[in-house]
N, C-alpha and C. Protein backbone atom coordinates (compact mmCIF):
# COMPACT_ATOMS: atom_id res chain seq x y z
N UNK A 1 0.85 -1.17 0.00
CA UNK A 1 0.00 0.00 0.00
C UNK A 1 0.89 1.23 0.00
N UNK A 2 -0.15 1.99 -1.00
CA UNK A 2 1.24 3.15 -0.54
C UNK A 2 0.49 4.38 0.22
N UNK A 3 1.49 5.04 0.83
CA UNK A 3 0.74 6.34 1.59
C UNK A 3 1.20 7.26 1.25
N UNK A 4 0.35 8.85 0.74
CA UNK A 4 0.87 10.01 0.08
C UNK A 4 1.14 11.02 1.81
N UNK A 5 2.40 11.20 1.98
CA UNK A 5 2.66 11.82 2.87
C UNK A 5 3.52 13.42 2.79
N UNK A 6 3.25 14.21 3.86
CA UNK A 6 4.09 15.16 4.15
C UNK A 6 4.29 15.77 5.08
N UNK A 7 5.39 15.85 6.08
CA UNK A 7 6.00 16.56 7.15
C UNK A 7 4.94 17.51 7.49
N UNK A 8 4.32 18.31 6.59
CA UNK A 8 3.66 19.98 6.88
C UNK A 8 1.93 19.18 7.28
N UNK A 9 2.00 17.74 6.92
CA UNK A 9 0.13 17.45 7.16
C UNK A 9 0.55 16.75 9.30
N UNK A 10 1.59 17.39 9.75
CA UNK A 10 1.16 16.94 11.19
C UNK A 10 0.87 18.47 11.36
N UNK A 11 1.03 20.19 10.42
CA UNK A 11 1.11 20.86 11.30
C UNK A 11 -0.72 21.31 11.85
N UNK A 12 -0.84 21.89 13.11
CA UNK A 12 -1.99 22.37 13.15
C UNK A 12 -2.01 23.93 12.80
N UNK A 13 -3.46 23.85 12.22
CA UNK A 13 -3.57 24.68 11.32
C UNK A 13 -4.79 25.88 11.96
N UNK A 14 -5.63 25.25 13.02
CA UNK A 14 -6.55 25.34 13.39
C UNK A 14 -7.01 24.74 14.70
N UNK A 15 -8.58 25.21 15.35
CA UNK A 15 -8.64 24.65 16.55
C UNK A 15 -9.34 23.34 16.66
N UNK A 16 -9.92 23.07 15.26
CA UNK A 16 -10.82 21.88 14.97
C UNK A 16 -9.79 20.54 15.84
N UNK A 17 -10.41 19.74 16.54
CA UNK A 17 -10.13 18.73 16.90
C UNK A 17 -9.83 17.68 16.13
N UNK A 18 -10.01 17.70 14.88
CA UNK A 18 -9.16 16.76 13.71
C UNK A 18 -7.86 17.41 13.32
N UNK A 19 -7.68 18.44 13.50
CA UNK A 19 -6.21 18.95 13.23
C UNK A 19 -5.92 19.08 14.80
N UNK A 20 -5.94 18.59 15.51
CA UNK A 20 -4.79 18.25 16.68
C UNK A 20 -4.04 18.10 16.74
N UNK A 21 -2.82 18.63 17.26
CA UNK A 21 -1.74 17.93 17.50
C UNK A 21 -1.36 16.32 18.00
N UNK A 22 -0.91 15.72 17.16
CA UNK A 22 -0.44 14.72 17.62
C UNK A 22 -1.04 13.80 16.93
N UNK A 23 -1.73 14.58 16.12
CA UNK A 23 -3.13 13.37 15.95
C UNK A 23 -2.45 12.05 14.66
N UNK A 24 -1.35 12.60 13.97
CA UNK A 24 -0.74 11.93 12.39
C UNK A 24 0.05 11.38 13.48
N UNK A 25 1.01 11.23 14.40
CA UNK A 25 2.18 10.45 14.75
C UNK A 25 1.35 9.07 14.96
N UNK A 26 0.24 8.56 15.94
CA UNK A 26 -0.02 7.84 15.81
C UNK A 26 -0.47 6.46 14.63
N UNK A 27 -1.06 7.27 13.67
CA UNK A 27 -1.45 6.59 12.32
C UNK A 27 -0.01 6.32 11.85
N UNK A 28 1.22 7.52 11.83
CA UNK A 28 2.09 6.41 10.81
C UNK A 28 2.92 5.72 11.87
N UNK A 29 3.03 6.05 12.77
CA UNK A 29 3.53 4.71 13.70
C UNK A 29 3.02 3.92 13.47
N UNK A 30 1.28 3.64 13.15
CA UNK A 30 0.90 1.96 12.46
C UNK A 30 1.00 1.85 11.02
N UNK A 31 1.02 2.92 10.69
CA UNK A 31 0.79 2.50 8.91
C UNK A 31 2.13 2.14 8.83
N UNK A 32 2.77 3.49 8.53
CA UNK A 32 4.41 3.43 7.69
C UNK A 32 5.33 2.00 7.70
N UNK A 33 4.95 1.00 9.05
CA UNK A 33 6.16 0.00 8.78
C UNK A 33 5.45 -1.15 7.79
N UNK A 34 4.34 -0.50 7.13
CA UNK A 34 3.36 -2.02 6.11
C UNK A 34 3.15 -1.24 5.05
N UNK A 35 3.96 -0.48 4.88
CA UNK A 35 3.39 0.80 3.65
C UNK A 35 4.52 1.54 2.98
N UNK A 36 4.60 1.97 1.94
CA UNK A 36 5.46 2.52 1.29
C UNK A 36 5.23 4.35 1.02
N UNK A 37 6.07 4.72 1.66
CA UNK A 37 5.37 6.02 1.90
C UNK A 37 5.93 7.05 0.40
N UNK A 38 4.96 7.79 -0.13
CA UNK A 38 5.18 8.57 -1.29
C UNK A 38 5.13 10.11 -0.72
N UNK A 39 5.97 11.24 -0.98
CA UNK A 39 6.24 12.32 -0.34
C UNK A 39 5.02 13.31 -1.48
N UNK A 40 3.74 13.70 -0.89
CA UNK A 40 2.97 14.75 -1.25
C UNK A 40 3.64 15.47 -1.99
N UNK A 41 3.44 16.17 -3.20
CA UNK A 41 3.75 17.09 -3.97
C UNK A 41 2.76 18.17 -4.11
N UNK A 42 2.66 19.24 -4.53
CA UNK A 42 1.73 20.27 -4.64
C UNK A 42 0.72 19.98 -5.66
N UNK A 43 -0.73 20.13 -5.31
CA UNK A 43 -1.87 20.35 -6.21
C UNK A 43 -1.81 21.38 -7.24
N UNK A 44 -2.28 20.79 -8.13
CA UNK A 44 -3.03 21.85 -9.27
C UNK A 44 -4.41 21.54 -8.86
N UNK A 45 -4.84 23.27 -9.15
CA UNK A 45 -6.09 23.78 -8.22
C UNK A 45 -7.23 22.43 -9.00
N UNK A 46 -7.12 22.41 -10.08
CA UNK A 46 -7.78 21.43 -11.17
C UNK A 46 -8.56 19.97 -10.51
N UNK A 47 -7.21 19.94 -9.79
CA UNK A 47 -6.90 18.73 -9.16
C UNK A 47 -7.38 18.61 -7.70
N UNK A 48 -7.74 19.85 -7.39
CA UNK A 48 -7.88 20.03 -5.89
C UNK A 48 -9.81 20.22 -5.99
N UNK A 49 -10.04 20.69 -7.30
CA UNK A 49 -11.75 20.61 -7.29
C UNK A 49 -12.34 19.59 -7.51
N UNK A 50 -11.70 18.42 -7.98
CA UNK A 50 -11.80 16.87 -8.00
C UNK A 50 -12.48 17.04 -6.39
N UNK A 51 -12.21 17.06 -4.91
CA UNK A 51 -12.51 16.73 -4.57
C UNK A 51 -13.12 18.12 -3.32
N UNK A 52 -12.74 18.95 -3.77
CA UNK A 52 -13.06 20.48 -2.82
C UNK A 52 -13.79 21.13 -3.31
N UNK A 53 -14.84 21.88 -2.94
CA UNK A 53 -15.33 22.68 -3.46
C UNK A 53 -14.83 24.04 -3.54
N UNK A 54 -14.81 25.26 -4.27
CA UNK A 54 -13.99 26.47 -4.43
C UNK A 54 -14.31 27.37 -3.57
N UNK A 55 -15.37 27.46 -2.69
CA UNK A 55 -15.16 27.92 -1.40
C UNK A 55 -14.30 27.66 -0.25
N UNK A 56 -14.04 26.35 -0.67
CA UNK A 56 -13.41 25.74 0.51
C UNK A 56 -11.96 26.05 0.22
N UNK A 57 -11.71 25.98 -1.33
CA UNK A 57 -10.18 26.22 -1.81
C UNK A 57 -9.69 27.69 -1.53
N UNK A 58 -10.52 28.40 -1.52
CA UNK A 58 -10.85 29.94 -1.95
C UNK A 58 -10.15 30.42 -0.14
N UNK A 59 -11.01 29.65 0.63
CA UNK A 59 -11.20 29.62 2.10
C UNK A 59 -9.80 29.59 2.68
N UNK A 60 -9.31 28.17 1.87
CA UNK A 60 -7.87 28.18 2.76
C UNK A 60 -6.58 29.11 2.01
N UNK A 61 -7.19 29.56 0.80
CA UNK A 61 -5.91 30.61 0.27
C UNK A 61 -6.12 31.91 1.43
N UNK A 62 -6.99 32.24 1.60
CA UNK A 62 -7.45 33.34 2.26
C UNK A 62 -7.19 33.51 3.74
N UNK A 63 -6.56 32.09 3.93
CA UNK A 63 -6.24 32.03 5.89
C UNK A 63 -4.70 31.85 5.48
N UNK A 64 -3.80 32.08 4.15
CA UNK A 64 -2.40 32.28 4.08
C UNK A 64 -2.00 30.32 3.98
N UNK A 65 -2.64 29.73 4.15
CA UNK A 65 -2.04 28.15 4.64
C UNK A 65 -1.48 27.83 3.47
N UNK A 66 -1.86 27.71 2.22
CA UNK A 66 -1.38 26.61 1.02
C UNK A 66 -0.91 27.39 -0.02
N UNK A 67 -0.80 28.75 -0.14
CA UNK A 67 0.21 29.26 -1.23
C UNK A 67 1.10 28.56 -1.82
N UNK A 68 1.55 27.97 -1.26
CA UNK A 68 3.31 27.26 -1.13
C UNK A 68 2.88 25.67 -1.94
N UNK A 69 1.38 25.44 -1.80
CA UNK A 69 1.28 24.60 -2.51
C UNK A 69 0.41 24.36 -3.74
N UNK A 70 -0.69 25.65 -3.49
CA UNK A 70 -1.52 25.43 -4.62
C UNK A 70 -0.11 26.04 -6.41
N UNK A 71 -0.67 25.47 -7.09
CA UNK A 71 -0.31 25.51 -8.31
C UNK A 71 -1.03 26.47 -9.10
């Protein structure tokens, strides 16, 4: 199996209780030693409405977070 990973998806971003801290160390402490891990690369926005809606894309350009990654 492979897993699309990146260093920047443990950071918190927010106060939502799914972006917790701490919350990714656990998962790849079980995944990563049965899994082949693939290092996240940046979206094209194209690619990002596949599964977001453009408020939501619109939303997180606008809180500064994903510059660095949208395309």
């Amino acid at each position: 199996m492979k897993v699309v990973y990146h260093p920047r998806f443990e950071e918190v971003y927010n106060s939502d209780p799914a972006v917790k801290a701490g919350r990714m160390e656990s998962i790849t402490r079980e995944v990563f030693p049965y899994s082949e891990m693939v290092m996240a690369e940046p979206a094209m926005v194209d690619n990002l409405r596949l599964v977001h809606s453009d408020w939501h894309i619109e939303d997180i350009r606008r809180m500064g977070l994903t510059m660095r990654w949208l395309c």
